[in-house]
N, C-alpha and C. Protein backbone atom coordinates (compact mmCIF):
# COMPACT_ATOMS: atom_id res chain seq x y z
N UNK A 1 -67.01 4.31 -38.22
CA UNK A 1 -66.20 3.95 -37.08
C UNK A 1 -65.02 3.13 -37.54
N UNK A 2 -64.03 3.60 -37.03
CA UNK A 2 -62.75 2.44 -37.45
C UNK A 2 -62.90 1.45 -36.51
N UNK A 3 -62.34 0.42 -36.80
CA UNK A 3 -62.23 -0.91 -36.25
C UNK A 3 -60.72 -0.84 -35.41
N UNK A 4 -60.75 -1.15 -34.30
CA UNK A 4 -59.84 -1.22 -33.05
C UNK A 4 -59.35 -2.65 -32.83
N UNK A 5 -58.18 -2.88 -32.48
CA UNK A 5 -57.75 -3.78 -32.26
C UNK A 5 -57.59 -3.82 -30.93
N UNK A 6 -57.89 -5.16 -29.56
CA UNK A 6 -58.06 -5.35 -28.66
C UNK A 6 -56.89 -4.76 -28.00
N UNK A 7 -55.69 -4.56 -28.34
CA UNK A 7 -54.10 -4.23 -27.75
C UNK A 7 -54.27 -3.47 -28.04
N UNK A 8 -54.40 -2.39 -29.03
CA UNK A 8 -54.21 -0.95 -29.00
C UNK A 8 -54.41 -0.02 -28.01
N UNK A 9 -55.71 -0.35 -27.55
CA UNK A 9 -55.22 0.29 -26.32
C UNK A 9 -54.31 0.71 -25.20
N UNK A 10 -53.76 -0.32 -25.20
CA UNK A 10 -52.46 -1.34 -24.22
C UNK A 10 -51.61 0.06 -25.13
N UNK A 11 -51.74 -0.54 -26.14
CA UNK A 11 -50.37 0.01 -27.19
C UNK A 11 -50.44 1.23 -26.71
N UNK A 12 -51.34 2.26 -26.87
CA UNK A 12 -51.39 3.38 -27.02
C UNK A 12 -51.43 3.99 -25.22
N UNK A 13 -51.06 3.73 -24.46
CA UNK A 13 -51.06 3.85 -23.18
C UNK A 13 -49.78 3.82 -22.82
N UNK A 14 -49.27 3.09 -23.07
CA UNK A 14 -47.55 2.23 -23.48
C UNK A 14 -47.28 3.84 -23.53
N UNK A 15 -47.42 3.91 -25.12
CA UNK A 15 -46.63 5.32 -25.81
C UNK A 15 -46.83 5.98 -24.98
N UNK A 16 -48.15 6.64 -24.76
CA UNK A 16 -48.47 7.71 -24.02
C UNK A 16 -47.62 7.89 -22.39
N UNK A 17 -46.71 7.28 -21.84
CA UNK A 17 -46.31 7.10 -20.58
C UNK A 17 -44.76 7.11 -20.83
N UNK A 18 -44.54 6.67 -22.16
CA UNK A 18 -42.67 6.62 -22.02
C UNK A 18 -42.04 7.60 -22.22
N UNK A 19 -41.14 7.64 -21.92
CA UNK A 19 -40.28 9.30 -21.94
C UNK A 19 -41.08 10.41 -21.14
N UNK A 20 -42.30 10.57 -20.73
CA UNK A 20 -42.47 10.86 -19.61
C UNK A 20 -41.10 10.65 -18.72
N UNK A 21 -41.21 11.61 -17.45
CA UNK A 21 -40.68 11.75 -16.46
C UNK A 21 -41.71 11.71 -15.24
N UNK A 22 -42.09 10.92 -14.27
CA UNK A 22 -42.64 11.13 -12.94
C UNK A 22 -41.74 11.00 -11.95
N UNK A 23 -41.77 11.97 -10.75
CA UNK A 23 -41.30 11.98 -9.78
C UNK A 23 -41.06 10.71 -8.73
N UNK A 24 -40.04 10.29 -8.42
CA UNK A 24 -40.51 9.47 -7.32
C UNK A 24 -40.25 10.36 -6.33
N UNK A 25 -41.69 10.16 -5.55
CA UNK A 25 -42.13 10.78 -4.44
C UNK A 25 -41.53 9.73 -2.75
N UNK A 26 -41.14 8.59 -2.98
CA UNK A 26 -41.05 8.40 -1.72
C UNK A 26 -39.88 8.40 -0.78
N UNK A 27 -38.64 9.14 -1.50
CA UNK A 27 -37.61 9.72 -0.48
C UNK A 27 -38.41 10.78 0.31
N UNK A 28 -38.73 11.63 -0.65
CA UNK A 28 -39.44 12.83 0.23
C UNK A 28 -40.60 12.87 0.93
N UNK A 29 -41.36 11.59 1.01
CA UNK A 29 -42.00 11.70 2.25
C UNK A 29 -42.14 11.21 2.82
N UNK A 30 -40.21 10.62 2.78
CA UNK A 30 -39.60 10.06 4.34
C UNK A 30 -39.24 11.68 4.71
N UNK A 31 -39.18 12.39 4.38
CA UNK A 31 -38.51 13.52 5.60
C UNK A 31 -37.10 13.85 5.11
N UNK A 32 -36.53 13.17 4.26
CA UNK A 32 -34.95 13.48 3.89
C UNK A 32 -35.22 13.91 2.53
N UNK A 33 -34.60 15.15 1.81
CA UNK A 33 -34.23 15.89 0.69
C UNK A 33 -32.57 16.15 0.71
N UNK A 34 -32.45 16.70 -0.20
CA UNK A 34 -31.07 16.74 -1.31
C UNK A 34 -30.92 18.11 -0.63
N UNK A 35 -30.10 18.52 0.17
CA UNK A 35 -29.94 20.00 0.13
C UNK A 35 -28.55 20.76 -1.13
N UNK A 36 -28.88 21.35 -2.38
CA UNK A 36 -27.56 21.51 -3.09
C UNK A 36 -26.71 22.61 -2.37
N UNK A 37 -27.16 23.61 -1.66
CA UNK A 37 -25.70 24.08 -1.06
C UNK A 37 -25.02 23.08 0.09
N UNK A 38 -25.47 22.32 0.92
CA UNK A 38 -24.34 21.53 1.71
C UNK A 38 -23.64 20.37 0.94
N UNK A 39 -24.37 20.12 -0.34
CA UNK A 39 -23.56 19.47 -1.08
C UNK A 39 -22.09 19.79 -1.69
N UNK A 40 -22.73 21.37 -2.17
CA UNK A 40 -21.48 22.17 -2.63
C UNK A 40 -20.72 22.18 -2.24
N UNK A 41 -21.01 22.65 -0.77
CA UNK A 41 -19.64 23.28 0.55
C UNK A 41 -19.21 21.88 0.84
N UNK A 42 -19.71 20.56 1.44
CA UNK A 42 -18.69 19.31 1.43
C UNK A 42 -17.75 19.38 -0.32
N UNK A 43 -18.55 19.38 -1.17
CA UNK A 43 -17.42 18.96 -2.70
C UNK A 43 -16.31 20.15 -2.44
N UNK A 44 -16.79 21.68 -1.92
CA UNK A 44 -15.46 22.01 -1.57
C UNK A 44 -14.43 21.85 -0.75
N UNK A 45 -15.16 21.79 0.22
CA UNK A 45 -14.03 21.33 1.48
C UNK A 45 -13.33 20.26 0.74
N UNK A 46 -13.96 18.78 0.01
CA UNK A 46 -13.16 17.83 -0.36
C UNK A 46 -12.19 18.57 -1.24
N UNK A 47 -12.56 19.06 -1.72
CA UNK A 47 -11.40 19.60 -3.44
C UNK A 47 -10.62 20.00 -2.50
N UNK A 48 -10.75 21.20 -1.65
CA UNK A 48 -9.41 21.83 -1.07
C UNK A 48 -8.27 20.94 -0.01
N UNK A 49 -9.25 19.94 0.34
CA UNK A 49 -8.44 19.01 0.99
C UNK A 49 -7.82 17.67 0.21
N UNK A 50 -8.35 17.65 -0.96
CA UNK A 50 -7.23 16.76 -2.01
C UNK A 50 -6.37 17.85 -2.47
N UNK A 51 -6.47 18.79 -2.89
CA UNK A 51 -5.31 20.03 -3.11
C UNK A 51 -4.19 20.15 -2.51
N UNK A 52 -4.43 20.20 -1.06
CA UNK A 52 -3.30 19.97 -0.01
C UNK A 52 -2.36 19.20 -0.02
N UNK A 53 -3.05 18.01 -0.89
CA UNK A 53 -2.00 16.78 -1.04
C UNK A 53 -1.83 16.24 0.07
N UNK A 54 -2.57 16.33 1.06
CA UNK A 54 -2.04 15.28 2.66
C UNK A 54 -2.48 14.18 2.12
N UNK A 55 -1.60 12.88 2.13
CA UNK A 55 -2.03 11.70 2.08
C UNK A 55 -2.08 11.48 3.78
N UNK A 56 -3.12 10.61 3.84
CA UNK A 56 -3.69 9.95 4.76
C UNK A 56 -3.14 7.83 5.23
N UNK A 57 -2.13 7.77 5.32
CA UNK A 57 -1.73 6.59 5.78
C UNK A 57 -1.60 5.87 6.87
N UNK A 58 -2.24 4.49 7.35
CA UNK A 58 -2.19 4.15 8.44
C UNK A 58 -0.91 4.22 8.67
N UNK A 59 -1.10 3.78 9.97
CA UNK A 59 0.02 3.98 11.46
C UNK A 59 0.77 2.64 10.79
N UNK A 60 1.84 2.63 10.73
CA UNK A 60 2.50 1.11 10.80
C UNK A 60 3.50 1.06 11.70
N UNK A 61 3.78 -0.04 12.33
CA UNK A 61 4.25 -0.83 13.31
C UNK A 61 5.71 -0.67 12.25
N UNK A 62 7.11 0.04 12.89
CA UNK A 62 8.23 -0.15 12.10
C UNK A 62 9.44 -1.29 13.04
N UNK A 63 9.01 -1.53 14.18
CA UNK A 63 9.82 -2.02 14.63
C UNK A 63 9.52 -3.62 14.08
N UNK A 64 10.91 -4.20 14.41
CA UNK A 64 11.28 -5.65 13.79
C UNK A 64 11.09 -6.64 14.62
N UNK A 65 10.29 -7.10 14.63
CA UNK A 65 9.71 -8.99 15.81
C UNK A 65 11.04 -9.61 15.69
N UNK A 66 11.26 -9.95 17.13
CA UNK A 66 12.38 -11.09 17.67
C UNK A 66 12.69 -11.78 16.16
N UNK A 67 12.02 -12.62 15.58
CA UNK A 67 11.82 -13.54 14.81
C UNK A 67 12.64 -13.06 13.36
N UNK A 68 12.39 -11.48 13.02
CA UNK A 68 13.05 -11.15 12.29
C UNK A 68 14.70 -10.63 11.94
N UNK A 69 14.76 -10.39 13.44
CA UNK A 69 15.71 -10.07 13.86
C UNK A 69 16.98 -11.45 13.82
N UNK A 70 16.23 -12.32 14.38
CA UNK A 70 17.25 -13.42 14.44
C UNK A 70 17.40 -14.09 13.09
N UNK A 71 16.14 -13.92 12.10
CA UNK A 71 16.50 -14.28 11.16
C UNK A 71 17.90 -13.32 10.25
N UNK A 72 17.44 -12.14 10.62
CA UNK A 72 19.00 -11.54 9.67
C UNK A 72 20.32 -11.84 10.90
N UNK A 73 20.05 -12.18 11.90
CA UNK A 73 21.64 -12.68 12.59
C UNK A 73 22.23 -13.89 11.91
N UNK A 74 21.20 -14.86 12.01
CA UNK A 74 21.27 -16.17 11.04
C UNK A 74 21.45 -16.08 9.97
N UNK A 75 21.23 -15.39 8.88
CA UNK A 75 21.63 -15.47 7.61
C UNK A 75 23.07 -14.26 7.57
N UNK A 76 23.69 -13.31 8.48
CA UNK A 76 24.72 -13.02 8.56
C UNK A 76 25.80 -13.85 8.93
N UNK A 77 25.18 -15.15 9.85
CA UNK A 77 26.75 -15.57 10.20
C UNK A 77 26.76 -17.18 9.15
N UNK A 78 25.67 -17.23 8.51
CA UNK A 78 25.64 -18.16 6.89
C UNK A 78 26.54 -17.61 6.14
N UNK A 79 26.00 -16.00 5.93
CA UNK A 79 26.76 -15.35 4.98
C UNK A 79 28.75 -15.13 5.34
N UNK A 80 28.96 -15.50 6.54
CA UNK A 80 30.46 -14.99 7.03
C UNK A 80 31.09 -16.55 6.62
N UNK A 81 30.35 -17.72 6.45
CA UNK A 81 31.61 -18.54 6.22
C UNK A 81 32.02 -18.87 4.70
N UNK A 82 31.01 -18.09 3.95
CA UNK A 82 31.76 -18.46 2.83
C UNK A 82 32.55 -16.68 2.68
N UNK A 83 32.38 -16.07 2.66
CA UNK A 83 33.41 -14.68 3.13
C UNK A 83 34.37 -15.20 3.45
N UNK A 84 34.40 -15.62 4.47
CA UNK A 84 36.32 -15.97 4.97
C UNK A 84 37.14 -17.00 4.68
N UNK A 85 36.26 -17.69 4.02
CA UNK A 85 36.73 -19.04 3.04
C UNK A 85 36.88 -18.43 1.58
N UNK A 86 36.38 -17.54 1.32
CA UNK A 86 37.03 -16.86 0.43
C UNK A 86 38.22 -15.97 0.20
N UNK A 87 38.31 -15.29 1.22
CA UNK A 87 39.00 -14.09 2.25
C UNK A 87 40.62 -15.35 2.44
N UNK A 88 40.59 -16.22 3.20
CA UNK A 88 41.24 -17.02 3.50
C UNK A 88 42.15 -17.93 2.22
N UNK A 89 41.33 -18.29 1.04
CA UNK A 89 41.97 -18.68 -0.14
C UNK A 89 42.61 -17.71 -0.56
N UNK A 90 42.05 -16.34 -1.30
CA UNK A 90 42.78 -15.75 -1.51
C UNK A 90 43.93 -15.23 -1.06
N UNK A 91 43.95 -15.13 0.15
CA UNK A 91 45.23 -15.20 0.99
C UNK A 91 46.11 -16.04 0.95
N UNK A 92 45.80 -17.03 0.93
CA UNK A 92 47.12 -18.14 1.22
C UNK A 92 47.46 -18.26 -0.49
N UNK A 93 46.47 -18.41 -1.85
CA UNK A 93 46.76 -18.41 -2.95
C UNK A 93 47.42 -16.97 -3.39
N UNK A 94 48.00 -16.19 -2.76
CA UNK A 94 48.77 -15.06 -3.12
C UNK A 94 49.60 -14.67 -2.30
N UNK A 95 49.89 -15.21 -1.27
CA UNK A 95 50.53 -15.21 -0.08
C UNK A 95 50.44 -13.71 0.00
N UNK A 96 49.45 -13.41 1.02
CA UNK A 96 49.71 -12.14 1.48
C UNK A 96 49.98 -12.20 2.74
N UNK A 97 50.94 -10.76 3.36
CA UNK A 97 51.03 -11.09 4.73
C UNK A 97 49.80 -11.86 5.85
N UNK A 98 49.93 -12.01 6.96
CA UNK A 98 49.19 -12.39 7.71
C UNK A 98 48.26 -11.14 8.34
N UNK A 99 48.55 -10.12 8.43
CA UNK A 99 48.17 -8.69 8.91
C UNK A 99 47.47 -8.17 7.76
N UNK A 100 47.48 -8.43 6.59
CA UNK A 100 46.63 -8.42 5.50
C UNK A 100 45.44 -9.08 5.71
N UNK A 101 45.36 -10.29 5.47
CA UNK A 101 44.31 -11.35 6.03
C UNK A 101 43.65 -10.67 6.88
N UNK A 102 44.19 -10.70 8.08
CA UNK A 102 43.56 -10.50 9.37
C UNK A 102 42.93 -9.03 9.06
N UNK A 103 43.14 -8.19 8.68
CA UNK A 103 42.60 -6.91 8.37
C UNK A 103 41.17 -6.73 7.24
N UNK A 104 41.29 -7.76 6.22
CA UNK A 104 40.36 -8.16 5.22
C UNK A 104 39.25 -8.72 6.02
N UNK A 105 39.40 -9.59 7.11
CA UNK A 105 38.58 -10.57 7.91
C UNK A 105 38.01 -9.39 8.47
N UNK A 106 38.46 -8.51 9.77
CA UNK A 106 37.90 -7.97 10.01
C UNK A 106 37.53 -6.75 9.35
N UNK A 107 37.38 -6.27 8.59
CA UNK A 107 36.48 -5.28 7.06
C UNK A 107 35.46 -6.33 7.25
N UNK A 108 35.28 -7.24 7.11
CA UNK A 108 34.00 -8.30 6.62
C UNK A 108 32.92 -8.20 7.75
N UNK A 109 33.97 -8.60 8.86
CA UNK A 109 32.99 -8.98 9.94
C UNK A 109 32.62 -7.86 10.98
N UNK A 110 33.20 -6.29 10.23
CA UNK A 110 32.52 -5.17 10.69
C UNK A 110 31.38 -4.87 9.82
N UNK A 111 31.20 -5.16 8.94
CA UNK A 111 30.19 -4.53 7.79
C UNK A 111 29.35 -5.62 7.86
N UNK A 112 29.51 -6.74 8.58
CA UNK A 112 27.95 -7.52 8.64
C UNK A 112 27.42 -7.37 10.29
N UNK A 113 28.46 -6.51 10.74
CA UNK A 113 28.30 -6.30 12.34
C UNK A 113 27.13 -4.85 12.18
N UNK A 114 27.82 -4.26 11.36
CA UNK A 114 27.15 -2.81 11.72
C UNK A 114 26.02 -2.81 10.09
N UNK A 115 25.91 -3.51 9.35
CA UNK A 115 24.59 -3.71 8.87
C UNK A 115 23.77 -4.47 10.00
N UNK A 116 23.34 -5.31 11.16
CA UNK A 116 22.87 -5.82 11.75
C UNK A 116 22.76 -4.89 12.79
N UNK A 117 23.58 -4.00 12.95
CA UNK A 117 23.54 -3.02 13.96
C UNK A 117 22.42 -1.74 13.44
N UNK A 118 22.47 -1.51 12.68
CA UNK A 118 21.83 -0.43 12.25
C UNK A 118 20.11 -1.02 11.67
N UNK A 119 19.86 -2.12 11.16
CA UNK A 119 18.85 -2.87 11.69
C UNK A 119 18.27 -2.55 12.19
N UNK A 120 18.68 -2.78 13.65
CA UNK A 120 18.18 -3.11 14.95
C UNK A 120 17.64 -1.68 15.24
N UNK A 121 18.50 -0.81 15.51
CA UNK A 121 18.73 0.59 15.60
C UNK A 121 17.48 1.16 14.92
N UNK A 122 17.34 0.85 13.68
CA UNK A 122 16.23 1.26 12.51
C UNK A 122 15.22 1.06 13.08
N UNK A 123 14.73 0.01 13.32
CA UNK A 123 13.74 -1.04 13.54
C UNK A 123 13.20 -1.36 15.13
N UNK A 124 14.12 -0.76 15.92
CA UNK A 124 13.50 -1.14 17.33
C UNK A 124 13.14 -0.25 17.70
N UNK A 125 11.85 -0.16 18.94
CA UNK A 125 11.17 0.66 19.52
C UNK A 125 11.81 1.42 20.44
């Protein structure tokens, strides 16, 4: 008789069980299984509907809150006094007519009129 060591057993039970594969049995007898064709047909439907390329993006809100609005009025008529204090030096430091000036001024204060205009236009509901 060979002589046994008290763990071997242990040991040899060990081995005997690893790499085995057993089933776990208790999804399936809850009642729910894997069906592989409705798996298939959803992975296709998905593929053909990433194919399409529709991106899917929420709704966004494009119009502009009071708040924003007045903020670009406010920083347009910030932006107009150094414009015409510029507009205005150069004028008098080159003496250009007065109908010059006045024509430069208003170029300025149409193009911060109708950027603010188109804004609004963009942006409101």
């Amino acid at each position: 008789m060979s002589q046994m060591d008290p763990g071997s057993t242990q040991r040899d039970e060990g081995r005997s069980a690893y790499g085995r594969y057993e089933e776990n049995r208790s999804y399936n007898q809850q009642g729910g299984t894997y069906d592989d064709e409705h798996i298939d047909m959803l992975a296709q439907r998905l593929s053909q509907r990433m194919g399409q390329s529709q991106k899917i993006y929420p709704t966004t809100n494009r119009a502009a809150s009071a708040g924003q609005r007045l903020a670009l009025a406010i920083v347009s008529v910030i932006a107009l006094i150094p414009l015409t204090a510029i507009i205005m030096g150069i004028s008098t430091h080159a003496e250009f007519p007065w109908i010059v000036t006045l024509f430069a001024l208003g170029a300025a204060y149409l193009t911060v009129f109708l950027i603010n205009a188109v804004f609004n236009a963009l942006t409101h509901k």
